[in-house]
Protein backbone atom coordinates (compact mmCIF):
# COMPACT_ATOMS: atom_id res chain seq x y z
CA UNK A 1 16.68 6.82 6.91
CA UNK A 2 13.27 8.45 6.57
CA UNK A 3 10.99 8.36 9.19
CA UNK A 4 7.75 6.92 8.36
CA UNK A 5 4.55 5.93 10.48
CA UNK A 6 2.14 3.57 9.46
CA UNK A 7 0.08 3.25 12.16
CA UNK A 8 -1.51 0.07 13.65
CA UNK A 9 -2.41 -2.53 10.90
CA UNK A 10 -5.53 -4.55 10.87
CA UNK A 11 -5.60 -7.64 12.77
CA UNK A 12 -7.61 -10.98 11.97
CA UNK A 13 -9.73 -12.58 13.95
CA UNK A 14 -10.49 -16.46 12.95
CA UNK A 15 -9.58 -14.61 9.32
CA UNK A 16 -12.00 -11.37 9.35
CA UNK A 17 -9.54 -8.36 9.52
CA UNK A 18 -10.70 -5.85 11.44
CA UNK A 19 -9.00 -2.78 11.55
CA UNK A 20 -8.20 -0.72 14.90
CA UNK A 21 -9.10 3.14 15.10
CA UNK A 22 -7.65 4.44 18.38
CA UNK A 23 -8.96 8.52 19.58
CA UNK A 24 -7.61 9.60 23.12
CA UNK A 25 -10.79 7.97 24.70
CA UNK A 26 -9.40 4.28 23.66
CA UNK A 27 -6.66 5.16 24.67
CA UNK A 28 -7.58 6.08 27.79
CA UNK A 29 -9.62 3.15 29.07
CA UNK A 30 -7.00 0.42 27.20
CA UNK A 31 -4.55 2.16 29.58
CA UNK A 32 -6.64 1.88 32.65
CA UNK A 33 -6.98 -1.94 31.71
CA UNK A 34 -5.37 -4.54 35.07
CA UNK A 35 -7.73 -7.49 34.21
CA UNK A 36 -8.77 -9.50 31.55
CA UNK A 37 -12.44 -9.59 32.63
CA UNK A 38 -15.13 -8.61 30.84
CA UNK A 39 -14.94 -5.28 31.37
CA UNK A 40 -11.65 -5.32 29.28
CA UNK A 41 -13.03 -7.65 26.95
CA UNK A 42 -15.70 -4.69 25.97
CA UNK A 43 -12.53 -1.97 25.86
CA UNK A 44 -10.30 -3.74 23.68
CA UNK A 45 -13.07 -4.88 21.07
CA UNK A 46 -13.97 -0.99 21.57
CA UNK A 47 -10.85 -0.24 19.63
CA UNK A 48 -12.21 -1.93 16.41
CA UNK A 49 -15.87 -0.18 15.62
CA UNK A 50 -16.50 -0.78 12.89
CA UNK A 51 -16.42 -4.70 13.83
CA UNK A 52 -16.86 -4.08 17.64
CA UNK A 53 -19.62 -6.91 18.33
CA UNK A 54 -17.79 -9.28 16.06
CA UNK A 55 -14.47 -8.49 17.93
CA UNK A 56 -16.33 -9.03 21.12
CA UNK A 57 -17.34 -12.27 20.38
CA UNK A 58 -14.14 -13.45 19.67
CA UNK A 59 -12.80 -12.26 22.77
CA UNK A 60 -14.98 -13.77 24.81
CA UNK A 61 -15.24 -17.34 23.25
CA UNK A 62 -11.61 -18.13 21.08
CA UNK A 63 -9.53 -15.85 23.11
CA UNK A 64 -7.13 -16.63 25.79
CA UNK A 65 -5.72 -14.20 28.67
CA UNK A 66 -1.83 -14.28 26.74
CA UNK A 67 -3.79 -13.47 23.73
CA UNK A 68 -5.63 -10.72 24.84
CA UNK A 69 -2.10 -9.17 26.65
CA UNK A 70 -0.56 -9.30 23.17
CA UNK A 71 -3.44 -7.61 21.89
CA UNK A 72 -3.33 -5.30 24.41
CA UNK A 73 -0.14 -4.50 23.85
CA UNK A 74 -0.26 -4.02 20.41
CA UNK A 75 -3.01 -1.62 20.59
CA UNK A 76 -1.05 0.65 22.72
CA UNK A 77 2.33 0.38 21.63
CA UNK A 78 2.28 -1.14 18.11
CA UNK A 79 3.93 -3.74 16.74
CA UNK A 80 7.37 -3.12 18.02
CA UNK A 81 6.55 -3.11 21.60
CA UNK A 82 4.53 -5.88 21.10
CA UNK A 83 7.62 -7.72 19.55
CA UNK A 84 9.80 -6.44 22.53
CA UNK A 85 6.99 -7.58 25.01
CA UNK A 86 7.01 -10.97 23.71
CA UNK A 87 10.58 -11.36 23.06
CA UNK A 88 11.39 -10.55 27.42
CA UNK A 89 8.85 -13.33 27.87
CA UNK A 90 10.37 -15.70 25.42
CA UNK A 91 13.90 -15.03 27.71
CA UNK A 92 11.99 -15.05 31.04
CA UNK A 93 10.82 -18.53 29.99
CA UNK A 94 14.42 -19.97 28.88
CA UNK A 95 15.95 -18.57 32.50
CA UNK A 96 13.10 -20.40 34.18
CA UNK A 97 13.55 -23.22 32.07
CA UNK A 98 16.86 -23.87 32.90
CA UNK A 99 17.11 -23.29 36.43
């Protein structure tokens, strides 16, 4: 099996893909993200300049809080943590259904 990176793929936003370019600065301040406020709002759409105002926008108005986790999440870990993320929350939700 090779070993191949492909790095983080561009996401669409009500169908505009907008591709994330993360340096150590993004990095930085998406780790340092504990709220979905504003403030976060303006460091995640950071992670997409070249569409940063249009990502903004979208945060703020079509975007819920889950949403913007998953984003989150994908920006820092890629798509397989994402997938992991979501999949523990999928079996969190069964255990608490069936109790």
């Amino acid at each position: 099996m090779a070993l191949s990176f492909n790095g983080l793929e561009p996401v669409a936003f009500g169908g505009k893909e907008c591709t994330p370019k993360i340096n150590t600065e993004v990095k930085l301040r998406l780790s340092q993200i504990k709220e979905y406020d504003a403030n976060a709002d303006e460091v995640l759409a950071s992670a997409f300049p070249d569409d940063e105002e249009y990502v903004l926008e979208f945060l703020k108005k079509k975007m819920t809080t889950f949403d913007k986790q998953t984003l989150h999440v994908y920006l820092i870990g890629g798509e397989i943590m994402m997938q992991k993320i979501l999949d523990q929350v999928g079996e969190t939700m069964k255990g608490a259904m069936s109790e």
